[in-house]
PDB file of N, CA and C in Angstrom:
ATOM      1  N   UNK A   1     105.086 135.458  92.439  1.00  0.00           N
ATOM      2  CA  UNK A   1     104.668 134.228  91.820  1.00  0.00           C
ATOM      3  C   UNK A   1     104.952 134.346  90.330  1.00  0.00           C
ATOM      4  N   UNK A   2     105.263 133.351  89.576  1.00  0.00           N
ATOM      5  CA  UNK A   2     105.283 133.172  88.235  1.00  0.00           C
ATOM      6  C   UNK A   2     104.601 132.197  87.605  1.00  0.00           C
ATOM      7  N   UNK A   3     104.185 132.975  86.398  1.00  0.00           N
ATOM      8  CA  UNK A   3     103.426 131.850  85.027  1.00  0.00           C
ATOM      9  C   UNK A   3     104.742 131.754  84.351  1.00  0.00           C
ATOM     10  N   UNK A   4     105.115 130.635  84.192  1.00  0.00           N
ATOM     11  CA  UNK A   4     106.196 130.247  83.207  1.00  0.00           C
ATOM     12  C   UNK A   4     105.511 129.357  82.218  1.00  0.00           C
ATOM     13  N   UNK A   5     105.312 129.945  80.885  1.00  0.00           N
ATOM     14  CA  UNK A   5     105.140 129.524  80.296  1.00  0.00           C
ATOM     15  C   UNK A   5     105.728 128.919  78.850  1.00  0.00           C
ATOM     16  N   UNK A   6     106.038 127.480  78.632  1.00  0.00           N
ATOM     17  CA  UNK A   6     107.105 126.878  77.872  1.00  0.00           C
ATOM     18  C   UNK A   6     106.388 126.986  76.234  1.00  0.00           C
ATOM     19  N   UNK A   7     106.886 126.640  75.037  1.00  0.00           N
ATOM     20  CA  UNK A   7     106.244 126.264  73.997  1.00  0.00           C
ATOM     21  C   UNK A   7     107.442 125.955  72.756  1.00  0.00           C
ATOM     22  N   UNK A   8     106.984 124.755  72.210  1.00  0.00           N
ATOM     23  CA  UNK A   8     107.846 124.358  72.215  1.00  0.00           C
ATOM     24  C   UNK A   8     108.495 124.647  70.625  1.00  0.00           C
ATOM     25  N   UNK A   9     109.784 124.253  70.156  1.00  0.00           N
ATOM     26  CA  UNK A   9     110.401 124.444  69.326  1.00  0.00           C
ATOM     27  C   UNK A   9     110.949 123.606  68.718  1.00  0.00           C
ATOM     28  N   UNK A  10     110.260 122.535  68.616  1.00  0.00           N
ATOM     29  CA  UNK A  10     110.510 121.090  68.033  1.00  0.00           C
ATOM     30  C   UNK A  10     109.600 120.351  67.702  1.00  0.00           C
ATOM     31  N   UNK A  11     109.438 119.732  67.113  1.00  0.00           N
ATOM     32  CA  UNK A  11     108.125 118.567  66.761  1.00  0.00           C
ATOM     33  C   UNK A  11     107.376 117.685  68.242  1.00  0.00           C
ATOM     34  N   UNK A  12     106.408 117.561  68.114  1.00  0.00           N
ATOM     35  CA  UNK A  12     105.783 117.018  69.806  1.00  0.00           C
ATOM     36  C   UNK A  12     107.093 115.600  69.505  1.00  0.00           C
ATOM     37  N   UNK A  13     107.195 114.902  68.658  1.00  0.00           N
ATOM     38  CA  UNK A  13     108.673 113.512  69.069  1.00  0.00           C
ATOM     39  C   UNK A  13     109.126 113.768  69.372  1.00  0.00           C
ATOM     40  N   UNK A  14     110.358 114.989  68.817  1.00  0.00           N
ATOM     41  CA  UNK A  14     111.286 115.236  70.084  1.00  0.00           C
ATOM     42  C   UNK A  14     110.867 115.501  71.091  1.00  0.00           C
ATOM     43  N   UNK A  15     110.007 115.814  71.720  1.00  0.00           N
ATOM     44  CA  UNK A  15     110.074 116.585  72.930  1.00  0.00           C
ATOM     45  C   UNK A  15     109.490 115.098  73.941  1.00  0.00           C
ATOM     46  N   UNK A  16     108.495 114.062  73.008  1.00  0.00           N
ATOM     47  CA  UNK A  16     108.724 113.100  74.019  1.00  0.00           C
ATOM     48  C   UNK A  16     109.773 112.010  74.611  1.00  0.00           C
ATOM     49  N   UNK A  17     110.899 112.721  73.114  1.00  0.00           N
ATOM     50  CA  UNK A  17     112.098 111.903  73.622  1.00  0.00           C
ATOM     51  C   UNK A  17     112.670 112.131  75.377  1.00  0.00           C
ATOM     52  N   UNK A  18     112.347 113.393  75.491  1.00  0.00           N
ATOM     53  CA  UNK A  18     113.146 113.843  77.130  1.00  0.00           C
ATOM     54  C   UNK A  18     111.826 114.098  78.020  1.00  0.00           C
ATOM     55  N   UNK A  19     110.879 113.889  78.025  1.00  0.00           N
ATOM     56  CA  UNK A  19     109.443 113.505  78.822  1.00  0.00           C
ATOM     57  C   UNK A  19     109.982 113.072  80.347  1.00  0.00           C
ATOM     58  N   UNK A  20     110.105 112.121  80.133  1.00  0.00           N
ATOM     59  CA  UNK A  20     110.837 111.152  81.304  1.00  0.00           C
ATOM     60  C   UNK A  20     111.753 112.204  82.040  1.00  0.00           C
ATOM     61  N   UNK A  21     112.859 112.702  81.675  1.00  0.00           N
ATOM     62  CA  UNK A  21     113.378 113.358  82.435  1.00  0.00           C
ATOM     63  C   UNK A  21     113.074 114.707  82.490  1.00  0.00           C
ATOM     64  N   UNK A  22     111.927 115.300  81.919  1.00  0.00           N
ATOM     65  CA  UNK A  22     110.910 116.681  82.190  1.00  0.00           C
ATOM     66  C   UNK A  22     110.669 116.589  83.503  1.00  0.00           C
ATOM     67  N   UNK A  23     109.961 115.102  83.421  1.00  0.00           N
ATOM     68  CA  UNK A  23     108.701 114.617  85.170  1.00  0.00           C
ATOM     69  C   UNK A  23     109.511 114.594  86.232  1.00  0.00           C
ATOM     70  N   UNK A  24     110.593 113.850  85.684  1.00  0.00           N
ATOM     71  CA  UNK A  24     111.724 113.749  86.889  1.00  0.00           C
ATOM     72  C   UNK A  24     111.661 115.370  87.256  1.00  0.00           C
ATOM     73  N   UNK A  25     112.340 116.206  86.320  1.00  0.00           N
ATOM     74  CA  UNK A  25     112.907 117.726  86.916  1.00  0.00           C
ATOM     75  C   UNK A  25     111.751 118.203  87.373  1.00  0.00           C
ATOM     76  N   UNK A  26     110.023 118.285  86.783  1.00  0.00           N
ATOM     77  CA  UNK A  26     108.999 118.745  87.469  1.00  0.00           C
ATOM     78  C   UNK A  26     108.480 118.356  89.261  1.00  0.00           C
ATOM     79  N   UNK A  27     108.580 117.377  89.244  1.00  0.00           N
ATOM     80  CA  UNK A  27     108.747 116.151  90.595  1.00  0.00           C
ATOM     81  C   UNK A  27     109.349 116.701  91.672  1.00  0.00           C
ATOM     82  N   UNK A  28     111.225 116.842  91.465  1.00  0.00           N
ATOM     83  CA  UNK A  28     111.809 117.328  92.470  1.00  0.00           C
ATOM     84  C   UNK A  28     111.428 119.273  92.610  1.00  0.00           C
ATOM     85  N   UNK A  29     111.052 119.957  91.569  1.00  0.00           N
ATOM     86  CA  UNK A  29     110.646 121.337  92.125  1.00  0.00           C
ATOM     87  C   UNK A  29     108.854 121.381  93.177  1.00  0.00           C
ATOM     88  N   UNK A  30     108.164 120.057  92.714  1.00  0.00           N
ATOM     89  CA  UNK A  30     106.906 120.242  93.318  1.00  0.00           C
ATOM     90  C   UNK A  30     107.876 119.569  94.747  1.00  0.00           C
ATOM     91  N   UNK A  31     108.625 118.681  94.794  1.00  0.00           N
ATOM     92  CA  UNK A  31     108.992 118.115  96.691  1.00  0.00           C
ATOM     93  C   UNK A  31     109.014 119.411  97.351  1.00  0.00           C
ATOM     94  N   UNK A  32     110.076 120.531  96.498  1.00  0.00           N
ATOM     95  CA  UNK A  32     110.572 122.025  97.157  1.00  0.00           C
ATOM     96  C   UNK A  32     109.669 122.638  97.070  1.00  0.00           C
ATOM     97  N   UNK A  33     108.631 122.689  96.793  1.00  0.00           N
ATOM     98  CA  UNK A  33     107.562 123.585  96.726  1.00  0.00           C
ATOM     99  C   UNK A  33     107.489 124.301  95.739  1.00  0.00           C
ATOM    100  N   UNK A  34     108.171 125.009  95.038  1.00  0.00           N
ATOM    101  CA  UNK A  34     108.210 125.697  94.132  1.00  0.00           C
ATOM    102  C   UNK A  34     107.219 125.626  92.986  1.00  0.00           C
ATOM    103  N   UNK A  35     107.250 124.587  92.822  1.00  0.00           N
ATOM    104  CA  UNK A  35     106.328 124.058  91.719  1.00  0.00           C
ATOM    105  C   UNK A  35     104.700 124.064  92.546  1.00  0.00           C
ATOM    106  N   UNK A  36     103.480 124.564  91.848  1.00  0.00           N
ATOM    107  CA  UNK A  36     101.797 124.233  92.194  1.00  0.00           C
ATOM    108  C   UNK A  36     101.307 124.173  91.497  1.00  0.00           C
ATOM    109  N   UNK A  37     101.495 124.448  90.338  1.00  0.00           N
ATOM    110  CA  UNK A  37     100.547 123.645  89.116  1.00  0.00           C
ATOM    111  C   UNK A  37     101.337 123.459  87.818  1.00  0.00           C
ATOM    112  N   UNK A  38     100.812 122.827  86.813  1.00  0.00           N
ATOM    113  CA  UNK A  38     101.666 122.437  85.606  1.00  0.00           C
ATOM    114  C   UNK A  38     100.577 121.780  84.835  1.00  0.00           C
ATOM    115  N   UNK A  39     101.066 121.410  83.247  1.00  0.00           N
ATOM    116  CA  UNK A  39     100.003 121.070  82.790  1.00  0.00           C
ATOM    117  C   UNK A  39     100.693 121.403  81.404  1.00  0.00           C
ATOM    118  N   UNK A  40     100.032 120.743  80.005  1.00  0.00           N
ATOM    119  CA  UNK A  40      99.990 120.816  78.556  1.00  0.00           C
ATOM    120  C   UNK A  40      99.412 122.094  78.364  1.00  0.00           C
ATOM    121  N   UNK A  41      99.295 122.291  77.178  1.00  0.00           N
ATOM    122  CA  UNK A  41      98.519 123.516  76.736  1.00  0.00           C
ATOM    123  C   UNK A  41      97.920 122.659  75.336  1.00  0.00           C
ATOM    124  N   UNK A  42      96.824 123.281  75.341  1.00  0.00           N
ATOM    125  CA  UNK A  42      95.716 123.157  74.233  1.00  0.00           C
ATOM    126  C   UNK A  42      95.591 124.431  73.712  1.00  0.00           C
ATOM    127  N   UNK A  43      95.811 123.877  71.923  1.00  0.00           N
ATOM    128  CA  UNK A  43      96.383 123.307  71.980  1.00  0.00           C
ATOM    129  C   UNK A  43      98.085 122.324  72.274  1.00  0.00           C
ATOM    130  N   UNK A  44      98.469 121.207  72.273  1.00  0.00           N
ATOM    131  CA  UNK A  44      99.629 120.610  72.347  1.00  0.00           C
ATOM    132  C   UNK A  44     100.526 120.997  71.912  1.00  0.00           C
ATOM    133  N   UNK A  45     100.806 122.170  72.044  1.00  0.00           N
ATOM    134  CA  UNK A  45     102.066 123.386  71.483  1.00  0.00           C
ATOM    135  C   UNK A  45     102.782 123.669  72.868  1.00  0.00           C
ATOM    136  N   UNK A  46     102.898 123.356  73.811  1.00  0.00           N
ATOM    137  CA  UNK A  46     103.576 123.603  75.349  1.00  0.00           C
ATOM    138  C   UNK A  46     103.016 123.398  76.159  1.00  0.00           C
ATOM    139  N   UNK A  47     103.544 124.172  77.473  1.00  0.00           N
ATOM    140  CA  UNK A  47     103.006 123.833  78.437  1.00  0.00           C
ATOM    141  C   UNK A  47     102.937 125.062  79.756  1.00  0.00           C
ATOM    142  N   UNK A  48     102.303 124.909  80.984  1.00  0.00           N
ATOM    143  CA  UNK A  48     102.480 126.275  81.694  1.00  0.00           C
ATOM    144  C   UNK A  48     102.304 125.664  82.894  1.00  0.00           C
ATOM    145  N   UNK A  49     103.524 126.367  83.804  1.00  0.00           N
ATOM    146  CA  UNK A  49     104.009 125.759  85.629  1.00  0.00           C
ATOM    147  C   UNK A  49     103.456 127.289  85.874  1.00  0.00           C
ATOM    148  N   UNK A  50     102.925 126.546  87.196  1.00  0.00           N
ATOM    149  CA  UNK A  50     102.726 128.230  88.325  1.00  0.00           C
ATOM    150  C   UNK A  50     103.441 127.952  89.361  1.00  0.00           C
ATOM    151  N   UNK A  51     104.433 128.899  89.563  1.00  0.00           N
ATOM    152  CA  UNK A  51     105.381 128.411  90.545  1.00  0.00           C
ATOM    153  C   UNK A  51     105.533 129.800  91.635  1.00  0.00           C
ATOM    154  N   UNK A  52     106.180 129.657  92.674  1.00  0.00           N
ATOM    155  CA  UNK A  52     106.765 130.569  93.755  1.00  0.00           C
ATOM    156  C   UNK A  52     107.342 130.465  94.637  1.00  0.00           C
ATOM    157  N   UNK A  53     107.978 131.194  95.398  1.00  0.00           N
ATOM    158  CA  UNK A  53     108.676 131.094  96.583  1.00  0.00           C
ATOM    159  C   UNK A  53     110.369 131.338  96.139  1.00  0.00           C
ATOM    160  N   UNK A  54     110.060 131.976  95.282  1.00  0.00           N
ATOM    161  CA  UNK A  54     111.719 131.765  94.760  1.00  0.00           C
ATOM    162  C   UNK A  54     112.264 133.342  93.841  1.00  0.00           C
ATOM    163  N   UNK A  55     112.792 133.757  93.572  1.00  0.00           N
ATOM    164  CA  UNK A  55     113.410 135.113  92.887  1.00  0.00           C
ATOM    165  C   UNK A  55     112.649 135.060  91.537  1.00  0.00           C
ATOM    166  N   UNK A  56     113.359 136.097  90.806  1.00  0.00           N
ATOM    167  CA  UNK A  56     113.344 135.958  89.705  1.00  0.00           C
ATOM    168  C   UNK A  56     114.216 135.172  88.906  1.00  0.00           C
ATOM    169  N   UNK A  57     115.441 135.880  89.337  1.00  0.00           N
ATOM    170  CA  UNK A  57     116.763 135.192  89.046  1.00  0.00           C
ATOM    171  C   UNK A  57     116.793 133.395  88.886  1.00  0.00           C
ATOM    172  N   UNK A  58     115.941 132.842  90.303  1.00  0.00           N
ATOM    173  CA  UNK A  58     116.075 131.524  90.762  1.00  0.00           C
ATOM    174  C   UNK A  58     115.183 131.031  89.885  1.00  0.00           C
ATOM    175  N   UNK A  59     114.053 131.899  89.233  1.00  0.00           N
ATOM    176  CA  UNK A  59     113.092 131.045  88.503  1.00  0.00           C
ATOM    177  C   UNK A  59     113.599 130.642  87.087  1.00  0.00           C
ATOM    178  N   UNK A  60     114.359 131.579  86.885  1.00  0.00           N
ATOM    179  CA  UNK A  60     115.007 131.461  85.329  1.00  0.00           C
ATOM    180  C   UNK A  60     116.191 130.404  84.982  1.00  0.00           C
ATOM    181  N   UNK A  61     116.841 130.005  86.660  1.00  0.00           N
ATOM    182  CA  UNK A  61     118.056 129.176  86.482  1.00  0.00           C
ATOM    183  C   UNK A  61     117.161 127.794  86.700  1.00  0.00           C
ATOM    184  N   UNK A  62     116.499 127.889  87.030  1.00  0.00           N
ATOM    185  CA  UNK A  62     115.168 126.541  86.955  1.00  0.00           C
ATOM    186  C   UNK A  62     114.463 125.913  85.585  1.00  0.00           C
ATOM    187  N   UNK A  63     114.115 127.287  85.171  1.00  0.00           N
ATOM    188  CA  UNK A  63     113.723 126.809  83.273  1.00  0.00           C
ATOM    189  C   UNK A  63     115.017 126.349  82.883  1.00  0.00           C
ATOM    190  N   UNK A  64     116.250 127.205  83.269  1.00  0.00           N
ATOM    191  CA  UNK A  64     117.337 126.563  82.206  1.00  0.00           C
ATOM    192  C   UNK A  64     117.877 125.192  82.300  1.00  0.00           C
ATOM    193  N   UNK A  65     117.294 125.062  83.363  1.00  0.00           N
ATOM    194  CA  UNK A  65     117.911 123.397  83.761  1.00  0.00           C
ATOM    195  C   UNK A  65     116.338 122.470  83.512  1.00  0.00           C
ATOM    196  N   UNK A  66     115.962 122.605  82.377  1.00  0.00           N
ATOM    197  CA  UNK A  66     114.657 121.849  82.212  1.00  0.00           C
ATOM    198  C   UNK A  66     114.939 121.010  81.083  1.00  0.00           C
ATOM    199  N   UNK A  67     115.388 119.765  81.192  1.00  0.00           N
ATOM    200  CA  UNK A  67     115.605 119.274  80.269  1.00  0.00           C
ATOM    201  C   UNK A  67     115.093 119.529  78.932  1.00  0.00           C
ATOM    202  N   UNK A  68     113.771 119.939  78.859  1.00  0.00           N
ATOM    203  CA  UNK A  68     113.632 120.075  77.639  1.00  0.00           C
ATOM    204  C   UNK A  68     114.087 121.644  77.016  1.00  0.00           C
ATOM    205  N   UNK A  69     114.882 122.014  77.986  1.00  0.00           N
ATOM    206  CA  UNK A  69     115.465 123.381  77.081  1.00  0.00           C
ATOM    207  C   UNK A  69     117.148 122.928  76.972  1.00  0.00           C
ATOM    208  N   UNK A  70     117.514 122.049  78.118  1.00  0.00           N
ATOM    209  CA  UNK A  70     118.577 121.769  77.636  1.00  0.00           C
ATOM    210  C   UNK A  70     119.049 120.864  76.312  1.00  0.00           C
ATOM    211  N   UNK A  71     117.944 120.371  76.147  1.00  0.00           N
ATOM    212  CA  UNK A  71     117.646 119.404  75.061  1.00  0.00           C
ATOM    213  C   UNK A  71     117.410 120.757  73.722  1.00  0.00           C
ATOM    214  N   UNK A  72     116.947 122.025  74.064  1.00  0.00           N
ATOM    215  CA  UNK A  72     116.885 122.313  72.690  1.00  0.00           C
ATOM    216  C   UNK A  72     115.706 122.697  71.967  1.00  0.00           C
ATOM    217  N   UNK A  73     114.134 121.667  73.043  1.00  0.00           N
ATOM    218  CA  UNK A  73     112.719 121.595  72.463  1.00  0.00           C
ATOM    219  C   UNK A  73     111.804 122.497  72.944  1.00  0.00           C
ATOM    220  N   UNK A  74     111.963 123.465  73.587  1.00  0.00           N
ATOM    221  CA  UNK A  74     111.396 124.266  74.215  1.00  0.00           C
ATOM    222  C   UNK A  74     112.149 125.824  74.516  1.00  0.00           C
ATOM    223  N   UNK A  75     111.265 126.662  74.357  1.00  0.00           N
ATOM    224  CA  UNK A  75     111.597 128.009  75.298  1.00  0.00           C
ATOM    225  C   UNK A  75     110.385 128.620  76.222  1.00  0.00           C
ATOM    226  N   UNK A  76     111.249 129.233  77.033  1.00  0.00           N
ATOM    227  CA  UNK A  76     110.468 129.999  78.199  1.00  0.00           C
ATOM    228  C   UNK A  76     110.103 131.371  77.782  1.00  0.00           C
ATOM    229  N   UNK A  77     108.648 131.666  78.379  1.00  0.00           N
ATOM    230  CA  UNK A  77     108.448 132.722  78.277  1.00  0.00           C
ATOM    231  C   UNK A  77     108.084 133.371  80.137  1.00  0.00           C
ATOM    232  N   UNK A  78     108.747 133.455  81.170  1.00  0.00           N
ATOM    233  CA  UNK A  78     108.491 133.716  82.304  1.00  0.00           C
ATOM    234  C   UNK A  78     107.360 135.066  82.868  1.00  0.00           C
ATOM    235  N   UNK A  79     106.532 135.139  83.234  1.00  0.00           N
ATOM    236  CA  UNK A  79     105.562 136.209  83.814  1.00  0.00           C
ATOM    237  C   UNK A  79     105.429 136.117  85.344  1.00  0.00           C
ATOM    238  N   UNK A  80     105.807 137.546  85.668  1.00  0.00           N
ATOM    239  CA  UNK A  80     105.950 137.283  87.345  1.00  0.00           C
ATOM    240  C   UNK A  80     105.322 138.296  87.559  1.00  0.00           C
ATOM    241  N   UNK A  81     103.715 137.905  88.593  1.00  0.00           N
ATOM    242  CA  UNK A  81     102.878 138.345  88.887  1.00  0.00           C
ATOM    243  C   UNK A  81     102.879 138.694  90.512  1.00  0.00           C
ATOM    244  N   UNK A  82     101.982 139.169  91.317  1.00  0.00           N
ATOM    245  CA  UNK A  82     101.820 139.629  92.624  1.00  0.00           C
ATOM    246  C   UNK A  82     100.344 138.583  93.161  1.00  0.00           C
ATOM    247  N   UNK A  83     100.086 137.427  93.311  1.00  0.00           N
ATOM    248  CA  UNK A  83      98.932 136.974  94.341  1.00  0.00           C
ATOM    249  C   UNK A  83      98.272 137.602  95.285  1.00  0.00           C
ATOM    250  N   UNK A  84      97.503 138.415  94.922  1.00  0.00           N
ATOM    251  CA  UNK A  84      97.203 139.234  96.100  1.00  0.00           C
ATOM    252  C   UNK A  84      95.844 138.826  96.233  1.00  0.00           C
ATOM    253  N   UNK A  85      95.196 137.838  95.474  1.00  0.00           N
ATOM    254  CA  UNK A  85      93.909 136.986  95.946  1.00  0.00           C
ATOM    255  C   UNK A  85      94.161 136.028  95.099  1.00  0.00           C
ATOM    256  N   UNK A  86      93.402 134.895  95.621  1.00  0.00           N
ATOM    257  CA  UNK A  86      93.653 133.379  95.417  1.00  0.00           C
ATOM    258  C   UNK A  86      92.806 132.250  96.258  1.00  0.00           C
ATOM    259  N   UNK A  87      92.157 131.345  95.945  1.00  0.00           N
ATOM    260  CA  UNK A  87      91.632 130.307  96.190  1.00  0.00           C
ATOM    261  C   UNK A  87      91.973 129.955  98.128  1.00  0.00           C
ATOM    262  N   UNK A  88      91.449 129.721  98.378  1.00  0.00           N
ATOM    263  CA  UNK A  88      91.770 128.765  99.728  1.00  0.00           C
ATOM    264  C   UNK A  88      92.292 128.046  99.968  1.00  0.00           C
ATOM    265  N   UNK A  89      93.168 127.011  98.776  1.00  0.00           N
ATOM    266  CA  UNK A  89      93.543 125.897  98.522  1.00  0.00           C
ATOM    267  C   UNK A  89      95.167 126.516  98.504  1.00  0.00           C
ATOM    268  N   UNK A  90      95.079 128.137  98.139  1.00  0.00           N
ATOM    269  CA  UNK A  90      96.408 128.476  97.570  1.00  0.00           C
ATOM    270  C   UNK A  90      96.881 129.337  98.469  1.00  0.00           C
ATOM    271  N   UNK A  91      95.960 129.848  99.612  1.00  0.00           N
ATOM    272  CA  UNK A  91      96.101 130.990 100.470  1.00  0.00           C
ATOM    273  C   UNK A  91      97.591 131.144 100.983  1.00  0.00           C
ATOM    274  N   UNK A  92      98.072 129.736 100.837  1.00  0.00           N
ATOM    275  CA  UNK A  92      99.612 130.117 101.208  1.00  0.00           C
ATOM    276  C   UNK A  92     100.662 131.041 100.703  1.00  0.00           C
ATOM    277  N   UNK A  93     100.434 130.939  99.549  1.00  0.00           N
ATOM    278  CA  UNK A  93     101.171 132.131  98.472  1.00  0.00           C
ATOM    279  C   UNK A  93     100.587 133.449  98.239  1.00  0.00           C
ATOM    280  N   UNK A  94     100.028 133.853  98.927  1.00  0.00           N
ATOM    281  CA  UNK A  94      99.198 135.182  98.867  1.00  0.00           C
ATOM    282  C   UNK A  94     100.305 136.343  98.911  1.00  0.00           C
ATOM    283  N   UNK A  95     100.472 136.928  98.375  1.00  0.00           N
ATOM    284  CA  UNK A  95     101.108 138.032  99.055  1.00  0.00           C
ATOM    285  C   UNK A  95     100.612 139.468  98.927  1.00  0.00           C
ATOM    286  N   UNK A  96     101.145 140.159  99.561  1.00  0.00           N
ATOM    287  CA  UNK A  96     100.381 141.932  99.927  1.00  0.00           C
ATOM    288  C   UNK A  96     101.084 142.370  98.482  1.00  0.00           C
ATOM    289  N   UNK A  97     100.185 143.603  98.047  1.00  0.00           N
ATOM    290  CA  UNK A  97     100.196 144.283  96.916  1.00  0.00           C
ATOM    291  C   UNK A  97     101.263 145.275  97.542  1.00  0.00           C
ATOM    292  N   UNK A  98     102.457 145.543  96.159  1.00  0.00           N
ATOM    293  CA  UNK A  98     103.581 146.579  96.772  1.00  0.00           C
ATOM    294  C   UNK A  98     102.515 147.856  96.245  1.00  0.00           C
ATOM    295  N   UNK A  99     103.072 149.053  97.429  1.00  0.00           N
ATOM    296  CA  UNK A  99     102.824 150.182  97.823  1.00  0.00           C
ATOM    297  C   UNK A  99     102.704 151.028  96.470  1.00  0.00           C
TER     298      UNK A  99
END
């Protein structure tokens, strides 16, 4: 699982210039699953997706195609963690602790 966490590198205007097509790119990763949570950060300096089911590799070609990095207003800081307990709500992504 990963905390990807964005922050941004532009004034909050720019970054609501490409908003619209953020939601769009957030949207189609929650259809695939990938995407389970997302959200601003407080303060309004970025933002942080919890995502999984996907590589490392795959998570990083995902930030890069985020409009707002292709745009310029944001960078990633990616953290890839192990779920090895979690809510009931999330039990799907659980996974066993490596050896």
């Amino acid at each position: 699982m990963f905390v990807m966490e964005l922050s941004y590198t532009a004034p909050v205007e720019a970054v609501e210039e490409h908003m619209d097509a953020h939601i769009a790119w957030l949207g189609g990763y929650y259809a695939s699953g990938v995407f389970l949570a997302s959200g601003r950060k407080v303060p309004r300096d970025g933002g942080v997706i919890l995502a999984g089911g996907v590589s490392r590799a795959e998570i990083e070609k995902i930030a890069a195609e985020d409009p707002f990095t292709v745009a310029g207003v944001c960078a990633y800081r990616i953290t890839e963690f192990i779920a090895t307990r979690t809510s009931a709500d999330l039990a799907a992504v659980r996974e066993a602790p490596l050896a």
